[in-house]
Protein backbone atom coordinates (compact mmCIF):
# COMPACT_ATOMS: atom_id res chain seq x y z
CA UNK A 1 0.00 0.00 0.00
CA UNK A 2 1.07 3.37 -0.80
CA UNK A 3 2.13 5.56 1.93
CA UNK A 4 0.81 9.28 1.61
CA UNK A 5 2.15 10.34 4.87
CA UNK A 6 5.25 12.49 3.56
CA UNK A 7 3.09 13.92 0.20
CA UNK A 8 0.24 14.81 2.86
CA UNK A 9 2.37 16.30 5.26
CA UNK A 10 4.87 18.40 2.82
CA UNK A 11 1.07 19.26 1.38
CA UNK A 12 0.32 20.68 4.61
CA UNK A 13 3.30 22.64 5.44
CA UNK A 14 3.69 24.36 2.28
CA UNK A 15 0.15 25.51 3.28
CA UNK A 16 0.75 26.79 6.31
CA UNK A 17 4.01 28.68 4.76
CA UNK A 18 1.87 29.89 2.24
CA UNK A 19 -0.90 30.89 4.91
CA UNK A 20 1.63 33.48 6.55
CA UNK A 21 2.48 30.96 9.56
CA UNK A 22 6.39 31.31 10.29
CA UNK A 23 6.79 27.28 11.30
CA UNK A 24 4.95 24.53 10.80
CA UNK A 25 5.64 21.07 13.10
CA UNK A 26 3.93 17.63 13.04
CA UNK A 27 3.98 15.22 16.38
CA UNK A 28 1.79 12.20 16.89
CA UNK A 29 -0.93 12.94 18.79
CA UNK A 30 0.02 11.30 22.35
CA UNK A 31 -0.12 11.65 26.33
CA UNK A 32 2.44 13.81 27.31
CA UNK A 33 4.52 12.15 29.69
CA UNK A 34 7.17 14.46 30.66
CA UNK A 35 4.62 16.93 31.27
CA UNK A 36 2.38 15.49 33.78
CA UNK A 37 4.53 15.59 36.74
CA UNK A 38 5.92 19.51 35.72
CA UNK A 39 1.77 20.82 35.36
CA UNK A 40 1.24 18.86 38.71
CA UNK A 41 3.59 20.63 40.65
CA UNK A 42 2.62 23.79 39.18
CA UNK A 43 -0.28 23.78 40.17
CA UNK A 44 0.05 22.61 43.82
CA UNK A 45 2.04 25.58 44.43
CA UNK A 46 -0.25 28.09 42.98
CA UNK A 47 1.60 29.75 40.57
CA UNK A 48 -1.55 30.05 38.38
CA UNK A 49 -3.07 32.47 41.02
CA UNK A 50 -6.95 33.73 40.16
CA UNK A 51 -6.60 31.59 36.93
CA UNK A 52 -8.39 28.80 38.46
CA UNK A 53 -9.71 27.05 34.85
CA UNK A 54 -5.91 26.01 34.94
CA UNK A 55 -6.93 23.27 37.05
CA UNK A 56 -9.93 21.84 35.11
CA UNK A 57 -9.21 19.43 32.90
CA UNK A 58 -6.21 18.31 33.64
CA UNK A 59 -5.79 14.95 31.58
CA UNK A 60 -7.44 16.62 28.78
CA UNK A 61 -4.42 18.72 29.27
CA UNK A 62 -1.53 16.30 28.59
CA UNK A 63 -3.44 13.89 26.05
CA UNK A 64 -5.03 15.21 22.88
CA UNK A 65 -6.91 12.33 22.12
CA UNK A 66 -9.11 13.17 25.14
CA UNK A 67 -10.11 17.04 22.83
CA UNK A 68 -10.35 15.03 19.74
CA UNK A 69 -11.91 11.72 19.11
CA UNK A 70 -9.56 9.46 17.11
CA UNK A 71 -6.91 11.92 16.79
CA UNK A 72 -3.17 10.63 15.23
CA UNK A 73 -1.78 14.31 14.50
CA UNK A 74 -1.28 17.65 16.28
CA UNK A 75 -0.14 20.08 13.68
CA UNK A 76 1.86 23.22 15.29
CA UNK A 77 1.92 26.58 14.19
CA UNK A 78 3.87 29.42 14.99
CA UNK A 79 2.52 33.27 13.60
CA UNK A 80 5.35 36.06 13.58
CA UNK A 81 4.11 39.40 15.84
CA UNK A 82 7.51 41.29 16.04
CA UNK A 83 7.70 44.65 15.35
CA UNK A 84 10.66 47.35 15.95
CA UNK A 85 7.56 50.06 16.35
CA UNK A 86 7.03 51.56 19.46
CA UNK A 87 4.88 54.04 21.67
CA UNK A 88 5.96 57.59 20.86
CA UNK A 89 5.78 58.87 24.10
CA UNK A 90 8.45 56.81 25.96
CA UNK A 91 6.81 58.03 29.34
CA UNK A 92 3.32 56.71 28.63
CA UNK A 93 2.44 53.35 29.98
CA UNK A 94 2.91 50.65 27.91
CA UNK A 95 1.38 47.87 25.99
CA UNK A 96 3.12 44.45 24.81
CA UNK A 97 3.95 44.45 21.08
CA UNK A 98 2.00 41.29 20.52
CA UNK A 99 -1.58 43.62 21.21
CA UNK A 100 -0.56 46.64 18.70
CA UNK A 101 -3.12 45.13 15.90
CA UNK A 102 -6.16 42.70 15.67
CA UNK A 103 -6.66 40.27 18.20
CA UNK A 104 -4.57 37.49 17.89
CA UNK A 105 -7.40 34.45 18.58
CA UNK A 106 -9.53 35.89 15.24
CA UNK A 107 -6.41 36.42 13.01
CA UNK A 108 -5.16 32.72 13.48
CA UNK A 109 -8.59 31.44 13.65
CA UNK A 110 -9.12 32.35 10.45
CA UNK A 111 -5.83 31.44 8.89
CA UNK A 112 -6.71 27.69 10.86
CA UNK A 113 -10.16 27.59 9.08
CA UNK A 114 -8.31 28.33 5.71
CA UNK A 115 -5.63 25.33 6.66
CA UNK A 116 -8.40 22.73 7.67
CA UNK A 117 -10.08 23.96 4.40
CA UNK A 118 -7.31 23.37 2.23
CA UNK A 119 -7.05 19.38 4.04
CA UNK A 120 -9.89 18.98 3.33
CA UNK A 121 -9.88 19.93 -0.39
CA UNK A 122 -6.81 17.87 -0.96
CA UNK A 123 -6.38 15.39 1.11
CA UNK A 124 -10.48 14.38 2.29
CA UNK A 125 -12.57 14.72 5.16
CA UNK A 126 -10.63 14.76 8.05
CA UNK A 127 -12.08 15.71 12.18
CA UNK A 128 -10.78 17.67 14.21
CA UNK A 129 -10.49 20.91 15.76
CA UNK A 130 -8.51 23.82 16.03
CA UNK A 131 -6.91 26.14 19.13
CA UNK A 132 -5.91 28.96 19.52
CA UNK A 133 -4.59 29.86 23.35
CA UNK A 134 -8.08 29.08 24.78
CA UNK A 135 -8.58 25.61 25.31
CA UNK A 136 -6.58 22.73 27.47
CA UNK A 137 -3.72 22.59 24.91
CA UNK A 138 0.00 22.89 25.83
CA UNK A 139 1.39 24.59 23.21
CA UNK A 140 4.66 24.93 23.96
CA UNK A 141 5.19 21.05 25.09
CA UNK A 142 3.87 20.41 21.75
CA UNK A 143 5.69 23.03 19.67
CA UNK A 144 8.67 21.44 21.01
CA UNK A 145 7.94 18.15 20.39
CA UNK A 146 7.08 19.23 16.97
CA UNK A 147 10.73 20.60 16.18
CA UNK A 148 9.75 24.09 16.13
CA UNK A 149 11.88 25.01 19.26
CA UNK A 150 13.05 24.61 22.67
CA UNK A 151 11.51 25.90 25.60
CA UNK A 152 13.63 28.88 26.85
CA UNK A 153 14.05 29.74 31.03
CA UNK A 154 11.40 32.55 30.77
CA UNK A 155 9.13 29.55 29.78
CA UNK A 156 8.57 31.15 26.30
CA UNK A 157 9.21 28.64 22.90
CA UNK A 158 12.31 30.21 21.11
CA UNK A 159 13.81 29.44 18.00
CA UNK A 160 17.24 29.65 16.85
CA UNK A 161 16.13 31.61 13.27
CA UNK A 162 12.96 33.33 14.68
CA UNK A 163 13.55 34.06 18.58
CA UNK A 164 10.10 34.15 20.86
CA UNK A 165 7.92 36.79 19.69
CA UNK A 166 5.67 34.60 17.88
CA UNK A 167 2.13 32.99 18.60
CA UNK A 168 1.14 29.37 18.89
CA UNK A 169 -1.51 27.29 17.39
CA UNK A 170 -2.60 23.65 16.71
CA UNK A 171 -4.88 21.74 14.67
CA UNK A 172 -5.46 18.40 16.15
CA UNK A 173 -6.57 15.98 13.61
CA UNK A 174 -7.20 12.33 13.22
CA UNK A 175 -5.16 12.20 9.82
CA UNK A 176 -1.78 10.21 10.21
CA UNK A 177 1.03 11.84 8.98
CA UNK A 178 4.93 11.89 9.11
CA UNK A 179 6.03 13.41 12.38
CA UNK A 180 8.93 15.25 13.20
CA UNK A 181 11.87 15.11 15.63
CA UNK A 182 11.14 16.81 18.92
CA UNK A 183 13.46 19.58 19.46
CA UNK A 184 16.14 18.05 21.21
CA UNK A 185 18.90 20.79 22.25
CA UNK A 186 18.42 24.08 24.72
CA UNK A 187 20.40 26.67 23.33
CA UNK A 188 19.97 29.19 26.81
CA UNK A 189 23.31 27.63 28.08
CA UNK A 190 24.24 29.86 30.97
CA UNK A 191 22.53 32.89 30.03
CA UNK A 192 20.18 34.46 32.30
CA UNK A 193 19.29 37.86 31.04
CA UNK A 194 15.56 37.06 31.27
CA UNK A 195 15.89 35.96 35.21
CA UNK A 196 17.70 38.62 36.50
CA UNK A 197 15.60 41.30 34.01
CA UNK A 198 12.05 40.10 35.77
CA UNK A 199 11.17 42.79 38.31
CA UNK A 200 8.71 40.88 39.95
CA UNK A 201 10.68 38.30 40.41
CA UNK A 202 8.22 36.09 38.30
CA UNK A 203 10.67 33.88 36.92
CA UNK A 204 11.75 31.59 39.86
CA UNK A 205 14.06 29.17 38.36
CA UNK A 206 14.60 27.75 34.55
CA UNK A 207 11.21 27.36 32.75
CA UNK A 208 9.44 27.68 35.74
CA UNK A 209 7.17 31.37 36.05
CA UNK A 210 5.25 31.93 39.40
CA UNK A 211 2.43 33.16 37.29
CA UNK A 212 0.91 35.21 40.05
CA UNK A 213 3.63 37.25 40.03
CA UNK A 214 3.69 37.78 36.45
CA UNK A 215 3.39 41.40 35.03
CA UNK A 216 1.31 40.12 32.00
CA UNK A 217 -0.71 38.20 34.78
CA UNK A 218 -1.36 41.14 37.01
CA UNK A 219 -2.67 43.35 33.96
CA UNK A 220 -4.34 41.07 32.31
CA UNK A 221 -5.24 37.70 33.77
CA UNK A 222 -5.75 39.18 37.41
CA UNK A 223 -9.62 40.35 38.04
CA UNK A 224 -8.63 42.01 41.88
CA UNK A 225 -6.79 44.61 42.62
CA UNK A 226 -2.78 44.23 41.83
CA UNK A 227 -1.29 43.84 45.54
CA UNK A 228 0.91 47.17 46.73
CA UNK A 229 3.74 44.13 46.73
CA UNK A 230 4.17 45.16 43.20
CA UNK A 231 4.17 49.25 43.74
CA UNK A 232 6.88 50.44 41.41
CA UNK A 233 7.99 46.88 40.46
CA UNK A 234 6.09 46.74 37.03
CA UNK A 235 7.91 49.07 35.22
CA UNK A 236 5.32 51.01 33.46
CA UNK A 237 3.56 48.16 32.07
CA UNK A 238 -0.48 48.51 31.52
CA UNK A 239 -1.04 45.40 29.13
CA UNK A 240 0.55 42.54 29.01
CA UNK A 241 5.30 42.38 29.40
CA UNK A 242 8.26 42.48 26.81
CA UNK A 243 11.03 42.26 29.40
CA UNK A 244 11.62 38.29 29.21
CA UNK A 245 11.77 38.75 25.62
CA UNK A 246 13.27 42.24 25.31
CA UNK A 247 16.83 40.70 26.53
CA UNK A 248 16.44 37.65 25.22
CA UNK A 249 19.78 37.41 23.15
CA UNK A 250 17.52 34.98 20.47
CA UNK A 251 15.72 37.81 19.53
CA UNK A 252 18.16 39.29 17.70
CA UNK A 253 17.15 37.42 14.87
CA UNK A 254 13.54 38.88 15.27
CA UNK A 255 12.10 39.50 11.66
CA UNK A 256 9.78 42.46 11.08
CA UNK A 257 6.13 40.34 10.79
CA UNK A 258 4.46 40.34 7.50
CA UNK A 259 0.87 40.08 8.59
CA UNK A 260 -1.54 43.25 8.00
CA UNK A 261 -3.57 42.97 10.65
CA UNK A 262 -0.99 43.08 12.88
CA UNK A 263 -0.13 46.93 12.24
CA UNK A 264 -0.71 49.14 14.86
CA UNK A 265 -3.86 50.46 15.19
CA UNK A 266 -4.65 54.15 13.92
CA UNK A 267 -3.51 56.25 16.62
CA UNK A 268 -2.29 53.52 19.26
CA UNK A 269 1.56 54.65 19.19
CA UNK A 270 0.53 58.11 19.34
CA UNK A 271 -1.61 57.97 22.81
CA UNK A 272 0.89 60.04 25.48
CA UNK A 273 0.94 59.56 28.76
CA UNK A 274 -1.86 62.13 29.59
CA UNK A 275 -4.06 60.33 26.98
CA UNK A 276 -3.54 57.09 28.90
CA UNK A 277 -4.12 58.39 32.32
CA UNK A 278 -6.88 60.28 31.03
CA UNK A 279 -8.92 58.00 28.61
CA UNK A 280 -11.92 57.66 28.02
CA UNK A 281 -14.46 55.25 27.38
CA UNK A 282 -14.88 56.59 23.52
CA UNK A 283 -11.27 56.47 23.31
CA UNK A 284 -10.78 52.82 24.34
CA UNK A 285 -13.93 51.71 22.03
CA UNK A 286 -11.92 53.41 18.90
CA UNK A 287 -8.31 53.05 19.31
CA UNK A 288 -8.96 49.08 21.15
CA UNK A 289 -11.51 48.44 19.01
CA UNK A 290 -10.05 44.73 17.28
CA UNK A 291 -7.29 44.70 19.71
CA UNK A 292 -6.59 42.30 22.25
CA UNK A 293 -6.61 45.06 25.08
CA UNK A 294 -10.37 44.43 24.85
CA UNK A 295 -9.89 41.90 27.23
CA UNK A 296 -9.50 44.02 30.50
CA UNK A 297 -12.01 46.38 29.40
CA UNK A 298 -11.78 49.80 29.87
CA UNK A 299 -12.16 49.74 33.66
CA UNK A 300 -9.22 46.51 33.80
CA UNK A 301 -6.93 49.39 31.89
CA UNK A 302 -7.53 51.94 34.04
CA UNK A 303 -6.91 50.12 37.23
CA UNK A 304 -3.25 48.85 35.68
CA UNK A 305 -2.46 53.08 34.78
CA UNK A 306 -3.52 54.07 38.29
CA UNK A 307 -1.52 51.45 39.79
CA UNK A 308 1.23 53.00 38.11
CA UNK A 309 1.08 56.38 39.64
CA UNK A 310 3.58 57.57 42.42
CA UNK A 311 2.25 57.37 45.78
């Protein structure tokens, strides 16, 4: 019998390419064993804070067939987001580069619908389902495993051509296909630029982040207020944190992104400091209007720029 594995998969990838994604990996669709134990501890020590549906399902978690009846392949997907552009005013709080444009989740969703699409077209009917940083997916266990990269001590997936300031996705399929060598090497050797750059603190030992001390988490994940702990530790963050990936010396290789919807919306690098303290509700709904930043609403974002104010 024929084997279509390495036509179907080579099919796929040149897809993806063509699609916009940056990488495309293929890993069989299997409980993650190296995993369980790290997610376990994790969470016993409550470095997921307020984000409490980290603890539901927790086998669905490390074993994909659980999400996706039948499934043989996780596909994963990495979408470029980095951009030399920044805020104008270097005094006005600031937002992470990865919520300049459209919201991530709709961008890739749409370029996974187009992939799944295309499978279907040339390949046949296939099931299963696509994520996009909102279900019980590892991404970055599976990235790795995938050959796309190596998880870094800031916890983020980097790679040696592309560096970390990328998004992941997966479709999870139950197509067989040829499946790629997990990424075997870390390439962080004694560097530790990201741990001693945190200035919460967040990033307690190599590839492990006390989440709840997280800048991204307290402006974005965290629904209370931010504890006076972190008074003038959070270095004029209001959305989301570069630093980790700032001095990352991987991201040197960086490439200006290619995707249009990723450009900064109008007026977004031109809000100063006054604007930002000052903003209003019409001024959220217009400048925020696709954007990620959606996601604290306007009253989330004005908490994080108070908190930032002298005492």
């Amino acid at each position: 019998m024929y084997n279509n594995k390495p036509k179907y998969s080579k099919l796929i990838k040149d897809e993806a390419l063509r699609l916009g994604f940056m990488a495309c990996g293929i890993s069989k669709a299997e409980f993650l064993e190296d995993e369980a134990p790290r997610l376990e501890n994790w969470l016993n020590k409550n470095y997921h804070g307020e984000m409490k549906y980290m603890e539901n399902y927790f086998d669905k978690r490390l074993d994909p067939r659980l999400l996706v009846d039948g499934a043989k392949s996780v596909i994963s997907l990495s979408l470029n987001y980095y951009t030399d552009e920044k805020q104008k005013d270097p005094s006005a709080p600031k937002i992470s580069k990865y919520a300049y444009g459209n919201d991530y989740h709709h961008v890739i969703k749409d370029k996974l619908k187009a992939l799944t699409l295309f499978i279907e077209e040339n390949i046949g009917a296939v099931a299963g389902r696509a994520f996009v940083d909102s279900a019980p997916v590892l991404d970055r266990a599976w990235a790795k495993k995938s050959g796309i990269g190596w998880i870094g001590k800031n916890s983020n997936l980097i790679s040696k051509t592309d560096g970390s300031f990328f998004f992941l996705a997966e479709l999870i399929i139950d197509l067989e296909l040829d499946y790629d060598d997990p990424f075997q090497t870390d390439h962080c050797g004694t560097c530790t630029r990201c741990l001693d750059a945190c200035p919460t603190d967040a990033i307690i030992a190599p590839q492990v982040v006390d989440g709840s001390k997280c800048i991204s988490y307290l402006t974005i994940e965290l629904k209370n207020e931010i504890p006076n702990q972190f008074k003038d530790k959070i270095d004029n963050w209001m959305f989301g944190c570069d630093i980790c990936q700032d001095v990352c010396p991987w991201n040197r290789f960086s490439k200006m992104h290619q995707e249009d919807a990723f450009a900064p919306a109008d007026g977004l690098l031109d809000l100063t400091a006054k604007d930002l303290t000052e903003i209003t509700d019409e001024v959220f709904k217009k400048v925020f209007k696709g954007s990620a930043v959606k996601r604290t609403k306007l009253a989330g974002l004005k908490r994080n720029v108070d908190f930032l104010k002298p005492i």
